[in-house]
Protein backbone atom coordinates (compact mmCIF):
# COMPACT_ATOMS: atom_id res chain seq x y z
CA UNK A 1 36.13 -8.28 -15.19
CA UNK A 2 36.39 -5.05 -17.00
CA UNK A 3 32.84 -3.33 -17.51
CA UNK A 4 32.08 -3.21 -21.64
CA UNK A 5 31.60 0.16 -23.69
CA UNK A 6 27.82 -0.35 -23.73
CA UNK A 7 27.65 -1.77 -20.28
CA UNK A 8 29.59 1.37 -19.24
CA UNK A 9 27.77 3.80 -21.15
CA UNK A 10 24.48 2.33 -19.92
CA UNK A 11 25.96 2.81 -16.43
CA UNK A 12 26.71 6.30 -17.44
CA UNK A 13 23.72 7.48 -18.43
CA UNK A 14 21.24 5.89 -15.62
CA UNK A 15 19.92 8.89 -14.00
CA UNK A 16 22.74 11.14 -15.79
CA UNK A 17 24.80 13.43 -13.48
CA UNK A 18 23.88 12.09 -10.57
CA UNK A 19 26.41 11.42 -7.74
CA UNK A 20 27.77 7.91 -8.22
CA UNK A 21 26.96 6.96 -4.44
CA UNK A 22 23.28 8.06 -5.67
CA UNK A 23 23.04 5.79 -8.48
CA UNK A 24 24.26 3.09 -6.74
CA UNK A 25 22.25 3.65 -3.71
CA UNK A 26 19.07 3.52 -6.19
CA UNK A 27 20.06 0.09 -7.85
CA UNK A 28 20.87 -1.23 -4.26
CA UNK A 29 17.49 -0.27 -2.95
CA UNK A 30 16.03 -2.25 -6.67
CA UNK A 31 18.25 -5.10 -5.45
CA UNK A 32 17.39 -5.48 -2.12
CA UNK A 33 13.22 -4.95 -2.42
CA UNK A 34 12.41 -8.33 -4.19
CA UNK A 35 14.34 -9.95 -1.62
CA UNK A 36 12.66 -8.30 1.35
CA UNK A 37 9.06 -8.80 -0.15
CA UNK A 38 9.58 -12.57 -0.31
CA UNK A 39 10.11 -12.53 3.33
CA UNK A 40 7.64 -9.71 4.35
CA UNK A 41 5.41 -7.94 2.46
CA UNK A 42 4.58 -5.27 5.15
CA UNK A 43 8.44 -4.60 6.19
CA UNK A 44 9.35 -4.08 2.15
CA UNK A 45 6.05 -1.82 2.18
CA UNK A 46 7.59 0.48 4.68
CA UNK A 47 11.31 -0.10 3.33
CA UNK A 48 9.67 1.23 0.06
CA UNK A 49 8.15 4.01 1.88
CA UNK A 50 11.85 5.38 3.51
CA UNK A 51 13.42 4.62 0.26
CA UNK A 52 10.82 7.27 -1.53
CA UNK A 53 11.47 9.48 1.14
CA UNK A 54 15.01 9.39 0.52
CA UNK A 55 14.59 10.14 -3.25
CA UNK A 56 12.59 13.74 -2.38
CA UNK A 57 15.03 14.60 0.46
CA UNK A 58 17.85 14.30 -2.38
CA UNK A 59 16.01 16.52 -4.44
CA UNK A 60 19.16 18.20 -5.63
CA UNK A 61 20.90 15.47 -6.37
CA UNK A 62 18.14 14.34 -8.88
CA UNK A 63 14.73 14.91 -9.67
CA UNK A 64 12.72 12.68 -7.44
CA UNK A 65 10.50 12.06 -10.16
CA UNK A 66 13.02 9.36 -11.83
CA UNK A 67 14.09 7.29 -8.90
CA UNK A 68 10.54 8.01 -7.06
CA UNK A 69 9.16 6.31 -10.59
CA UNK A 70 11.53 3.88 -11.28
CA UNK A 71 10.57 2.53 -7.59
CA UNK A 72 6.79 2.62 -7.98
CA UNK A 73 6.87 1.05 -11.40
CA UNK A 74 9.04 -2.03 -9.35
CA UNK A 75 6.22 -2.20 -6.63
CA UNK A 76 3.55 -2.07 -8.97
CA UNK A 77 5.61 -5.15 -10.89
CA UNK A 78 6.17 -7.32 -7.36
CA UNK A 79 2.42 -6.75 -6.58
CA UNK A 80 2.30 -4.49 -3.90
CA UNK A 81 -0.28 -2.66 -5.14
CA UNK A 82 -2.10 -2.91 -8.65
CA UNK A 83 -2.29 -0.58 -11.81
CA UNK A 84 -5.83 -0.03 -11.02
CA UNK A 85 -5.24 1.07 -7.53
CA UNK A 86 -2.94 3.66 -8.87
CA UNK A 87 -6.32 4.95 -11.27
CA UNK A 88 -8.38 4.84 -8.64
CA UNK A 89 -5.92 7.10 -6.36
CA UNK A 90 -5.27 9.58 -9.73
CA UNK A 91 -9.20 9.37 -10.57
CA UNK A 92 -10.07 10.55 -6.57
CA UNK A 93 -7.45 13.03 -6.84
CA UNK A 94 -8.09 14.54 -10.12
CA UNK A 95 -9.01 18.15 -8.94
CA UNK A 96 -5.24 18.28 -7.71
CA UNK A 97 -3.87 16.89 -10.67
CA UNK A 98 -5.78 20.05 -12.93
CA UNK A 99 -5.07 22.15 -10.17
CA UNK A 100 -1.39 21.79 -11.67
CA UNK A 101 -1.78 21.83 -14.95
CA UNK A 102 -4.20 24.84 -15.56
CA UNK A 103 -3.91 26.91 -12.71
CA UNK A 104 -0.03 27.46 -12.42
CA UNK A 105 -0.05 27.60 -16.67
CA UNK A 106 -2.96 30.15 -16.00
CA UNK A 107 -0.85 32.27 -13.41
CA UNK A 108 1.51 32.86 -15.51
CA UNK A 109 -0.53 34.18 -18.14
CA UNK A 110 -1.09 37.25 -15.67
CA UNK A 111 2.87 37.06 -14.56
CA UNK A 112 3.44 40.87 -16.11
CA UNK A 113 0.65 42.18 -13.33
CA UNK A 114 2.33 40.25 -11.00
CA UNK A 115 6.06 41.70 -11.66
CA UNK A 116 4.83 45.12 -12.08
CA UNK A 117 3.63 44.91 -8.73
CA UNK A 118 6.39 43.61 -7.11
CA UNK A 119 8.57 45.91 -8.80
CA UNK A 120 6.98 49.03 -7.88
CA UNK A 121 6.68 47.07 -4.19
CA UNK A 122 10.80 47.08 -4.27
CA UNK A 123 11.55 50.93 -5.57
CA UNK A 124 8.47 52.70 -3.14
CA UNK A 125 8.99 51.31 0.33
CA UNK A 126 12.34 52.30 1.60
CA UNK A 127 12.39 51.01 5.14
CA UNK A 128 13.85 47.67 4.66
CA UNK A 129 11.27 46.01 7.90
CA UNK A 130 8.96 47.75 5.83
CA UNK A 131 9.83 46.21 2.57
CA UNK A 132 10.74 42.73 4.70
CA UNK A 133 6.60 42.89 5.57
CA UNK A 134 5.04 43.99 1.97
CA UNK A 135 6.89 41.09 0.06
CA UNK A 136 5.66 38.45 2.91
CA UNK A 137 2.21 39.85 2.85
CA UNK A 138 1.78 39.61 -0.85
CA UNK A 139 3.32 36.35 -0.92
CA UNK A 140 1.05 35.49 1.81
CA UNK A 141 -1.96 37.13 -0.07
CA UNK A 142 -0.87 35.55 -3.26
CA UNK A 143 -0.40 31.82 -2.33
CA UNK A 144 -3.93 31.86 -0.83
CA UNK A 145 -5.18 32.42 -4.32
CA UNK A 146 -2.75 31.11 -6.32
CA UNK A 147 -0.05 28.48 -7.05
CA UNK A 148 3.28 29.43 -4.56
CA UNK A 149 5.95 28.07 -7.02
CA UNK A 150 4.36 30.66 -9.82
CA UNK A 151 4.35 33.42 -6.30
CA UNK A 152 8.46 32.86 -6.09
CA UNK A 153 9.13 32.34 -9.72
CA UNK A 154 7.27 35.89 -10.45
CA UNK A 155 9.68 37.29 -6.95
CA UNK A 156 12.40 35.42 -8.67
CA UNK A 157 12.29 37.15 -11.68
CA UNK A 158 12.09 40.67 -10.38
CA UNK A 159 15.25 40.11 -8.34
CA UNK A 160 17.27 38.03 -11.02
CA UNK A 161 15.93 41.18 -13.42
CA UNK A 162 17.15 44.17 -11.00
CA UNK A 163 20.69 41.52 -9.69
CA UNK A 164 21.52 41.86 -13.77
CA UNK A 165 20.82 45.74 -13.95
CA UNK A 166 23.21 46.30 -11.30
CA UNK A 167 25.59 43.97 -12.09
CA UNK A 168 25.66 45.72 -15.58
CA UNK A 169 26.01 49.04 -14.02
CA UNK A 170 28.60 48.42 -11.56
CA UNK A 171 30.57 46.62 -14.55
CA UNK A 172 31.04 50.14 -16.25
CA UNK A 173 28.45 49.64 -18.96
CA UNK A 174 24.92 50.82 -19.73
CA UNK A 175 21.20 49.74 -20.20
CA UNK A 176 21.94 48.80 -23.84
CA UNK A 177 24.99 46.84 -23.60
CA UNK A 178 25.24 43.37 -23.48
CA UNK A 179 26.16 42.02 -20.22
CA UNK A 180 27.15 38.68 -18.52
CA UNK A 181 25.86 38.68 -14.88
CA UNK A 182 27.22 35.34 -13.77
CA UNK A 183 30.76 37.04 -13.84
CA UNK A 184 31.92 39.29 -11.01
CA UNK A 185 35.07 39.79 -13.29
CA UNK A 186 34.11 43.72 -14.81
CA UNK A 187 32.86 44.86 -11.26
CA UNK A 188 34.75 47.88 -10.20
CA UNK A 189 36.14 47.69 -6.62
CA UNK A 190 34.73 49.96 -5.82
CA UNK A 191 31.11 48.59 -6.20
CA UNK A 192 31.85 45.02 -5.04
CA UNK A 193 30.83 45.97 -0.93
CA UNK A 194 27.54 47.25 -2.64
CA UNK A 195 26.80 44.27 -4.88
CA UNK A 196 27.63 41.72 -1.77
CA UNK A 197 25.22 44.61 0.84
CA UNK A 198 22.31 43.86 -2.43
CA UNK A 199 23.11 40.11 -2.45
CA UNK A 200 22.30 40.25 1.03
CA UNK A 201 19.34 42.07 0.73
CA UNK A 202 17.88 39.88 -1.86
CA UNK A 203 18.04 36.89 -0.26
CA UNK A 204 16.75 38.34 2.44
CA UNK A 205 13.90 39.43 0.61
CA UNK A 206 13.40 35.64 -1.36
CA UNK A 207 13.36 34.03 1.92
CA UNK A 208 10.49 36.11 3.40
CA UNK A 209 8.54 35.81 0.17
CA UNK A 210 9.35 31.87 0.85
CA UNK A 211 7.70 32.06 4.34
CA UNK A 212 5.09 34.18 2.85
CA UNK A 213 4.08 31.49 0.18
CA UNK A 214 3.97 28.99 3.65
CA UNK A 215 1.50 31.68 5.36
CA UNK A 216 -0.73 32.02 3.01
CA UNK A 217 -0.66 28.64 1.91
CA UNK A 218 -2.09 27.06 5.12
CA UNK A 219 -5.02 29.07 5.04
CA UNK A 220 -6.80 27.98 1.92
CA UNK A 221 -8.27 24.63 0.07
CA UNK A 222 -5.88 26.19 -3.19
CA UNK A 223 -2.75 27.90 -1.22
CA UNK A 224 -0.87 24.19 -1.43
CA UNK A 225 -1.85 21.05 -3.59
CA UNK A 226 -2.52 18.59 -0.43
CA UNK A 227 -4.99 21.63 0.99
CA UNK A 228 -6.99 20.29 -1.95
CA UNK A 229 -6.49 16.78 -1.53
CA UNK A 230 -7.99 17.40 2.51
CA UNK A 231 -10.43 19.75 1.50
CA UNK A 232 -12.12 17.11 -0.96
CA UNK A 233 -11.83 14.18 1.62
CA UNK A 234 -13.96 16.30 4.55
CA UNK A 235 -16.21 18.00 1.16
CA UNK A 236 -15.34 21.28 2.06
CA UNK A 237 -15.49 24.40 -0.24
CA UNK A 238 -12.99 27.36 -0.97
CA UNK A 239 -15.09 29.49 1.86
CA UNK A 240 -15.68 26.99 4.84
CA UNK A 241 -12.28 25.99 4.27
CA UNK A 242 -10.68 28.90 4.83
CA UNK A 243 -13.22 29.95 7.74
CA UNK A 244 -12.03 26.81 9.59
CA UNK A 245 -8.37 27.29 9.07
CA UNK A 246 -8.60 30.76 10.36
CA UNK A 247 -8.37 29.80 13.86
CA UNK A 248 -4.72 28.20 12.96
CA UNK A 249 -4.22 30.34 9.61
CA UNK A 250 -4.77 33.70 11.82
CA UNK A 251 -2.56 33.53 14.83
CA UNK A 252 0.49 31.93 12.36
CA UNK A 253 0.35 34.80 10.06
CA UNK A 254 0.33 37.30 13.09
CA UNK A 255 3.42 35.58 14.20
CA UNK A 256 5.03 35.08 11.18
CA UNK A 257 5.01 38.35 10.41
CA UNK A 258 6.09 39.54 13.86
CA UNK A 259 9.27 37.24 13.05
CA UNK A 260 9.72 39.12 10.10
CA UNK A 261 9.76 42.20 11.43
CA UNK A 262 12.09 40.69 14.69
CA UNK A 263 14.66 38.99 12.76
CA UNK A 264 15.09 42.83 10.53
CA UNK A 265 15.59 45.22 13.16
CA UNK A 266 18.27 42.89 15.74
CA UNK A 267 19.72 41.17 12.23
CA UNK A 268 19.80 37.88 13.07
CA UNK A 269 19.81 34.95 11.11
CA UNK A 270 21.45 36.54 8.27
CA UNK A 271 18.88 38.76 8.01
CA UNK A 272 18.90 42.93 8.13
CA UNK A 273 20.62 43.33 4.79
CA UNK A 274 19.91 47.13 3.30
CA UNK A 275 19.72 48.18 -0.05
CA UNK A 276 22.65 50.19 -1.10
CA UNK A 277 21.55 53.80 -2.04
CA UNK A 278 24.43 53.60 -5.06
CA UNK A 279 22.08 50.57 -6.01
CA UNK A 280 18.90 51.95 -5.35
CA UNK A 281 19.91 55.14 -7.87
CA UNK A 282 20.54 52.39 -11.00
CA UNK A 283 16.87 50.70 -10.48
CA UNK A 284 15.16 53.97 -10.01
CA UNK A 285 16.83 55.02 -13.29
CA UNK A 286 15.86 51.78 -14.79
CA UNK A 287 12.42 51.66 -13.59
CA UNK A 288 12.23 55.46 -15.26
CA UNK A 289 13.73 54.06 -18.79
CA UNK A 290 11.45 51.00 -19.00
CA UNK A 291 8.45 52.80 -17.88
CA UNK A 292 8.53 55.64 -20.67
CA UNK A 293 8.79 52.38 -22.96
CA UNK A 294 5.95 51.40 -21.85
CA UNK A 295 2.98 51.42 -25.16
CA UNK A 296 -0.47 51.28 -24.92
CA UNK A 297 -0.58 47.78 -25.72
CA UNK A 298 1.21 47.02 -22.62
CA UNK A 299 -0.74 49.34 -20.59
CA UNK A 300 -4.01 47.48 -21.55
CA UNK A 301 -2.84 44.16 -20.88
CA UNK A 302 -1.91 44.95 -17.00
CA UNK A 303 -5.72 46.05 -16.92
CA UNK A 304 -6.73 42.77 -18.83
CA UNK A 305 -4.43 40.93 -15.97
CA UNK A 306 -6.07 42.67 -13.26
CA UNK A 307 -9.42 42.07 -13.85
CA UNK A 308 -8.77 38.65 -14.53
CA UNK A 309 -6.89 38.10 -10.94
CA UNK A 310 -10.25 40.02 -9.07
CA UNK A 311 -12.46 37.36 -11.46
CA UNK A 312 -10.04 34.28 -10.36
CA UNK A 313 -10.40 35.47 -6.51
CA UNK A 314 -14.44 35.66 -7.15
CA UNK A 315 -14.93 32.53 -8.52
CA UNK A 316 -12.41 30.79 -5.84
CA UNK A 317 -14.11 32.41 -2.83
CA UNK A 318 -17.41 31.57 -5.07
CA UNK A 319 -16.97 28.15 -5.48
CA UNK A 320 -18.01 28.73 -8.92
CA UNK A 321 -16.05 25.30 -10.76
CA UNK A 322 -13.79 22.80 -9.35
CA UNK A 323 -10.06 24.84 -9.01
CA UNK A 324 -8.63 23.37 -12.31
CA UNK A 325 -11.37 24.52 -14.27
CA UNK A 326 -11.17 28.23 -12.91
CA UNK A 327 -7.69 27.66 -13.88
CA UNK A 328 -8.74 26.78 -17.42
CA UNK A 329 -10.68 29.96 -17.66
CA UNK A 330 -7.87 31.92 -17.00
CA UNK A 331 -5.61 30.92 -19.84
CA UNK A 332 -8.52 30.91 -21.85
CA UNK A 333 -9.07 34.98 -21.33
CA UNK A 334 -5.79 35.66 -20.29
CA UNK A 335 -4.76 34.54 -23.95
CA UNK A 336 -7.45 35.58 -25.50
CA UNK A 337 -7.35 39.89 -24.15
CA UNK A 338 -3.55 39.51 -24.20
CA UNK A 339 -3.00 38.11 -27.93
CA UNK A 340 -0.94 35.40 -27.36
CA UNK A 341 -2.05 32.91 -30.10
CA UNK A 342 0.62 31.06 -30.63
CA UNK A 343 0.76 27.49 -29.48
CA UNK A 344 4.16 27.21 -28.63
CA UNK A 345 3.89 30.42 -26.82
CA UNK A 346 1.13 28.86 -24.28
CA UNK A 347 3.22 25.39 -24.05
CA UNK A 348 5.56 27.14 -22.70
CA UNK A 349 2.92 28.00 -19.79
CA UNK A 350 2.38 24.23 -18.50
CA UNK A 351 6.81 23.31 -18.52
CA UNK A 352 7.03 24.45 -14.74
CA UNK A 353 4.39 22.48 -13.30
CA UNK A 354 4.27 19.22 -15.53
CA UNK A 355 7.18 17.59 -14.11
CA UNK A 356 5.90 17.95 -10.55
CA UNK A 357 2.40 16.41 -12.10
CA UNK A 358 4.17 13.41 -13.09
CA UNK A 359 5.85 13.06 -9.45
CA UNK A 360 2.56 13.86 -8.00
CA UNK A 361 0.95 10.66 -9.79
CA UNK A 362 4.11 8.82 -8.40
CA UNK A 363 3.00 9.83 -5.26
CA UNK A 364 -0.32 8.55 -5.40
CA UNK A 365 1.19 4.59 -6.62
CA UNK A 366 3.10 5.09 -3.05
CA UNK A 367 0.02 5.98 -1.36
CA UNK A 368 -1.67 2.59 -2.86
CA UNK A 369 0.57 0.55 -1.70
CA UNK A 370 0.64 2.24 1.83
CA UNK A 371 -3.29 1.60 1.42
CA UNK A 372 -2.89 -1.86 0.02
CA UNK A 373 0.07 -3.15 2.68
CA UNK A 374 -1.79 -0.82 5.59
CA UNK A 375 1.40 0.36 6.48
CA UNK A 376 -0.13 2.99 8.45
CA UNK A 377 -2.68 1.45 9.94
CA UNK A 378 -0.40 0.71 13.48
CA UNK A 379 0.34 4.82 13.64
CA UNK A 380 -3.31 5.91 13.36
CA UNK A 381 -4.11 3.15 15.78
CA UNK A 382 -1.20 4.72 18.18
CA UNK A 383 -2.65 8.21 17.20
CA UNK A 384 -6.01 7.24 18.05
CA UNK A 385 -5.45 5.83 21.57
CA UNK A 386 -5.00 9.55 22.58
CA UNK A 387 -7.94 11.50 23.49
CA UNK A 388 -9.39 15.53 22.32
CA UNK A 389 -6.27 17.68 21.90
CA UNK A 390 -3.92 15.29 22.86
CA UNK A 391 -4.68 13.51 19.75
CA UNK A 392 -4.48 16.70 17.53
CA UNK A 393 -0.84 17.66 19.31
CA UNK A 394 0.28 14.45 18.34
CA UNK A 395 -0.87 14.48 15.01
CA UNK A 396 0.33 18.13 13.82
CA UNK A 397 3.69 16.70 15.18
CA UNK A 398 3.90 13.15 13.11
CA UNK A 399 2.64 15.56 10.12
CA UNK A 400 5.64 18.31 11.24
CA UNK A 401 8.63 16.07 11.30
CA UNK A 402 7.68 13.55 8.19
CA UNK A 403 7.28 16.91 5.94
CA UNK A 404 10.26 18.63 7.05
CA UNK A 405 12.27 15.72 5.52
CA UNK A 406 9.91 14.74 2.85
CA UNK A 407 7.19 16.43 0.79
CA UNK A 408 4.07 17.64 2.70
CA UNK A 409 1.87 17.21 -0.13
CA UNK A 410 3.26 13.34 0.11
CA UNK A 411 2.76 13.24 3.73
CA UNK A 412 -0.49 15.21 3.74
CA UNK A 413 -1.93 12.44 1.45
CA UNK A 414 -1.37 9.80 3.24
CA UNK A 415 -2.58 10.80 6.34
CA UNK A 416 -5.76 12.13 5.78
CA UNK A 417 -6.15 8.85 3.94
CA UNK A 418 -5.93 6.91 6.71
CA UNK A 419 -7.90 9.58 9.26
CA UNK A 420 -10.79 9.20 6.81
CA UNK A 421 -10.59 5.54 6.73
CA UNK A 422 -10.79 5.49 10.44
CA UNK A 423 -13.65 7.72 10.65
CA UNK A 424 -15.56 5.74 7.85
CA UNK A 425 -14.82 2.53 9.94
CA UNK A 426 -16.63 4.22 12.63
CA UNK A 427 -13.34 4.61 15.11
CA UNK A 428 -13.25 8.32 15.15
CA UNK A 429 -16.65 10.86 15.16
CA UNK A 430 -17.00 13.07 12.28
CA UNK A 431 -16.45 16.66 14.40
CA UNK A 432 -12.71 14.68 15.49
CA UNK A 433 -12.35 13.72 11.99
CA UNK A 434 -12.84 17.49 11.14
CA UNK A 435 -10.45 18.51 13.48
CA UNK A 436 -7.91 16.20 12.63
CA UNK A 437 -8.02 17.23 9.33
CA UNK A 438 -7.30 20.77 9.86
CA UNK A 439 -4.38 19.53 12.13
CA UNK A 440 -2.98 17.19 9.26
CA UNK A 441 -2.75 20.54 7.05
CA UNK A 442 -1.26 22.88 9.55
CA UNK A 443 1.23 20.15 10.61
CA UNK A 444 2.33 19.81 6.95
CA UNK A 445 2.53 23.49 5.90
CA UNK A 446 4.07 24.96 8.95
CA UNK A 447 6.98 22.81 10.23
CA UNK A 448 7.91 22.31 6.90
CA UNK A 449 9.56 25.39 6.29
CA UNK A 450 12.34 24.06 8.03
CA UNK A 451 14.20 22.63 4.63
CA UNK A 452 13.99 23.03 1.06
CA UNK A 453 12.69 19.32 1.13
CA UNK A 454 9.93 20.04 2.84
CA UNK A 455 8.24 23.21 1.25
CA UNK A 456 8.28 22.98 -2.79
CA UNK A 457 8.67 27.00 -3.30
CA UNK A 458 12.14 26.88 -0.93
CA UNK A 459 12.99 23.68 -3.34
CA UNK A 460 12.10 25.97 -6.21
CA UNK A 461 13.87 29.32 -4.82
CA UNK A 462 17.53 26.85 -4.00
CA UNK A 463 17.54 25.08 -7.90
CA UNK A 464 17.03 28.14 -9.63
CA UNK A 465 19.45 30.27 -11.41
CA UNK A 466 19.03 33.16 -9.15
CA UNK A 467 20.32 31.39 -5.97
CA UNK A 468 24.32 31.17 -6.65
CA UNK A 469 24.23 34.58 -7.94
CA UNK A 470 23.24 35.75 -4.42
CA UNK A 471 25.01 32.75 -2.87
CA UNK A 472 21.85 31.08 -0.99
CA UNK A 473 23.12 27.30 -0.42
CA UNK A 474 20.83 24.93 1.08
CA UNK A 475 22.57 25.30 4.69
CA UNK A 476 22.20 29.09 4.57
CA UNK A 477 18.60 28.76 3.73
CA UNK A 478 18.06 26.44 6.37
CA UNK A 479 19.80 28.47 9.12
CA UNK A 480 17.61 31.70 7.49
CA UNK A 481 14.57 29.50 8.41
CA UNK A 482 15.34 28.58 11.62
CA UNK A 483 13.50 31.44 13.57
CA UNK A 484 9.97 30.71 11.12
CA UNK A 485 10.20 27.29 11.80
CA UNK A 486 10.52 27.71 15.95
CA UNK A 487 7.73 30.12 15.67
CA UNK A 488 5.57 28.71 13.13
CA UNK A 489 5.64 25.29 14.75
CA UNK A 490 4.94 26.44 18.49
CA UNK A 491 2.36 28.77 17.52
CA UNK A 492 0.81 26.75 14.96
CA UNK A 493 0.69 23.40 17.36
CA UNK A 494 -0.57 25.66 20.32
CA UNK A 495 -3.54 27.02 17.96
CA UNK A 496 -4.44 23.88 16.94
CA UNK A 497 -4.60 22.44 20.11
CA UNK A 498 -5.87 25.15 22.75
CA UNK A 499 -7.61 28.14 19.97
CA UNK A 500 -9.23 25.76 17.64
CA UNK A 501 -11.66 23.85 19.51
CA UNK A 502 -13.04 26.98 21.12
CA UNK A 503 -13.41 28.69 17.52
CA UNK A 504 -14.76 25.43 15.99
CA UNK A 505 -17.48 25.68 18.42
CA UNK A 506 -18.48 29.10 18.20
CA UNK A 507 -18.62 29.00 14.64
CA UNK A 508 -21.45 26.45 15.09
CA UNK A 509 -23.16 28.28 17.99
CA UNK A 510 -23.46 31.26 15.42
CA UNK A 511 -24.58 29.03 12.64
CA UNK A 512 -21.13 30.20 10.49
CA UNK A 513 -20.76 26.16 9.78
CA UNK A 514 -22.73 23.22 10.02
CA UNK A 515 -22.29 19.79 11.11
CA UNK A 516 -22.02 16.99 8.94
CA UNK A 517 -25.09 15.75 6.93
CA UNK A 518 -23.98 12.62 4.73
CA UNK A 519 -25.61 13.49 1.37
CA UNK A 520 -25.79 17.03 1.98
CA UNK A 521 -24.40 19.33 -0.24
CA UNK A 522 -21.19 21.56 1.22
């Protein structure tokens, strides 16, 4: 029978451009769960599970946030969890959820520090290992502190900025002119080897800011959204945090940025692009033009922006207010000194990170009925019949794989979940508990570099309008990553396993942190 108009047009419009094979996998998979729940609850709670999984790892395909929902709001409806499971998850979880909504909104009230830096960063250092190293270590620097999605976007718009001026230039026309950049039609042949050589270079330089965001973001309760969710289910702060990660956070930096350096000077992997000196002449000139434009107005908000970033750092480090409400004091004086009054003018602030909010929330319904169905019960129990650093080894690894596929804030959740659930049941002491923890976050910031999937900056960096101008597909940025994730993974499982035992214990012996006091204020 032929399909109606509005039957058709219904059809049309479920999730929208999505890949027909998609949309039809998605209404299969609504299909088939009813059917499987009947028969087993606990095999449609981990059929659910691989079906959410699925949704992030198409990520490209559609916004996991729609077919993610559409299945949560179907479990929710069969009774696999309950509404006010879901509230209790959100309620536990709020300091992530404001973590999201005022701290990447107030990040990018201080975005024109941020791209000043990184431009002068790009025009200074010439050496290109050089270069490679500065943009990984702010990155690094940066995600500790702040949100890595508003890290790339800010790298992002420095090279889509200086890709345009180029593009303009080697197109015969000036500063002034109006210019289309997505066209390579105006390019004189004579510049096209140059404008591929900076295309190179770009990417080159995105995908070590990328790595840097990873860095960084291991080594903090802030640098990555399920940092926060661990940190608050072990009650530590911004500074014990980050003195317990060190052990793991340390070594991995050293090594990442060894691997930076490597993959520059033998060019592997894509990597040991240079900037073309034809090219380096046009953003010298145009770093001269917009400089002398420069008023004091402008001048006095960088200063406002900096001491606003030293203040943010303080009162992180401090432990001054929960993260979102540090956050919330940024956009409050970052408006304020910098005049921006307008309300639609701050909206604008909160678009990037409220659609990964909503998905966030969607995670936590999964995570109730993973709680409610104990779907992970069996693995813990499996990961728990290993002993010491065995049992950390094996862990980091479950975390690794799962968030290379999937989303390690996702994964990161529902792990320490159930770690804390066993230690609260009395199967597991509070110093493995500890551990275990720290082993949970390594395993899902480090490995996860491996795809786009797995680290939401990469995801970020491949959907954005920058990435076919310089021709980074998601199998090029996966082959790019391939030398991070071998080193990331073997030095962060080997720290985790062998370095941070010994470092755990000395930093007791020398009073640095304390053991567990239930009631005790950390």
């Amino acid at each position: 029978m032929k399909p109606s108009g509005t039957a058709l047009a219904l059809y049309t419009n479920f999730l929208g451009q999505s890949p027909n094979w998609f949309k039809l996998t998605i209404i299969a998979f609504l299909f088939l769960n009813p059917l499987v729940f009947i028969q087993n609850p606990y095999v449609a709670g981990w059929l659910l599970v691989l079906e959410f999984i699925f949704t992030l790892a198409m990520a490209l395909k559609c916004y996991p946030l729609l077919p993610g929902g559409l299945l949560a709001i179907q479990a929710i409806a069969m009774g696999m969890t309950s509404t006010e499971k879901v509230m209790h998850e959100v309620s536990v979880n709020i300091e992530v959820i404001l973590l999201l909504v005022f701290m990447v909104a107030g990040i990018n009230f201080v975005k024109d520090l941020l791209l000043f830096v990184f431009t002068k960063l790009l025009l200074r250092v010439k050496s290109k290992t050089g270069i490679s190293l500065a943009f990984c270590v702010m990155a690094a620097f940066l995600s500790a502190f702040l949100d890595a999605l508003t890290v790339v976007a800010v790298v992002i718009s420095v090279a889509v900025g200086f890709y345009a001026i180029y593009h303009k230039i080697s197109s015969g026309k000036t500063f002034l002119d109006s210019h289309d950049h997505n066209a390579d039609g105006e390019v004189r042949e004579l510049s096209r080897t140059d404008l591929e050589n900076f295309r190179g270079f770009l990417r080159n330089l995105l995908m070590h800011a990328g790595v840097g965001t990873a860095l960084g973001g291991v080594a903090t309760m802030v640098g990555e959204p399920q940092n926060l969710i661990i940190a608050e289910a072990v009650e530590w702060g911004f500074a014990e945090f980050a003195l317990r990660m060190c052990a793991v956070s340390v070594p991995v930096l050293i090594a990442g940025l060894l691997t930076t350096a490597l993959v520059e000077k033998l060019k592997w992997f894509d990597f040991g692009y240079k900037m073309p000196d034809a090219v380096r002449t046009v953003l010298v000139d145009y770093d001269a033009h917009q400089s002398a434009k420069l008023t004091a107005s402008d001048i006095s908000k960088l200063w406002v922006q900096g001491v606003i970033s030293v203040l943010l750092i303080l009162c992180l480090s401090l432990h001054i207010a929960s993260v979102g409400l540090i956050g919330l004091m940024v956009i409050i004086l970052a408006t304020t000194f910098c005049g921006v009054t307008d309300e639609h003018a701050i909206g604008n602030a909160f678009k990037e990170a409220l659609p990964f909010t909503a998905l966030l929330v969607v995670f936590f319904a999964v995570v109730a009925v993973i709680i409610d169905q104990h779907l992970f019960t069996p693995i813990i129990t499996w990961v728990l019949t290993f002993d010491g650093q065995l049992q950390l080894a094996v862990l980091f690894m479950a975390n690794g794989v799962l968030s290379m596929v999937s989303d390690n804030v996702f994964v990161g959740t529902v792990y320490i979940n159930e770690v804390k659930a066993a230690w609260e049941a009395g199967r597991i002491s509070r110093e493995q508990f500890e551990m275990l923890a720290i082993a949970i976050n390594a395993g899902t910031n480090l490995p996860s570099v491996a795809t786009p999937n797995g680290q939401a900056a990469f995801l970020f960096l491949l959907t954005s309008a920058l990435a076919p101008l310089i021709r980074l597909s998601y199998m090029r940025m996966v082959w790019m990553a391939v030398p991070y994730t071998i080193v990331l993974t073997i030095v962060g499982l080997a720290a985790t396993v062998f370095v941070l035992p010994e470092v755990t214990h000395y930093f007791y012996s020398v009073g640095w942190i304390h053991h567990y006091v239930p009631g005790a204020a950390h």
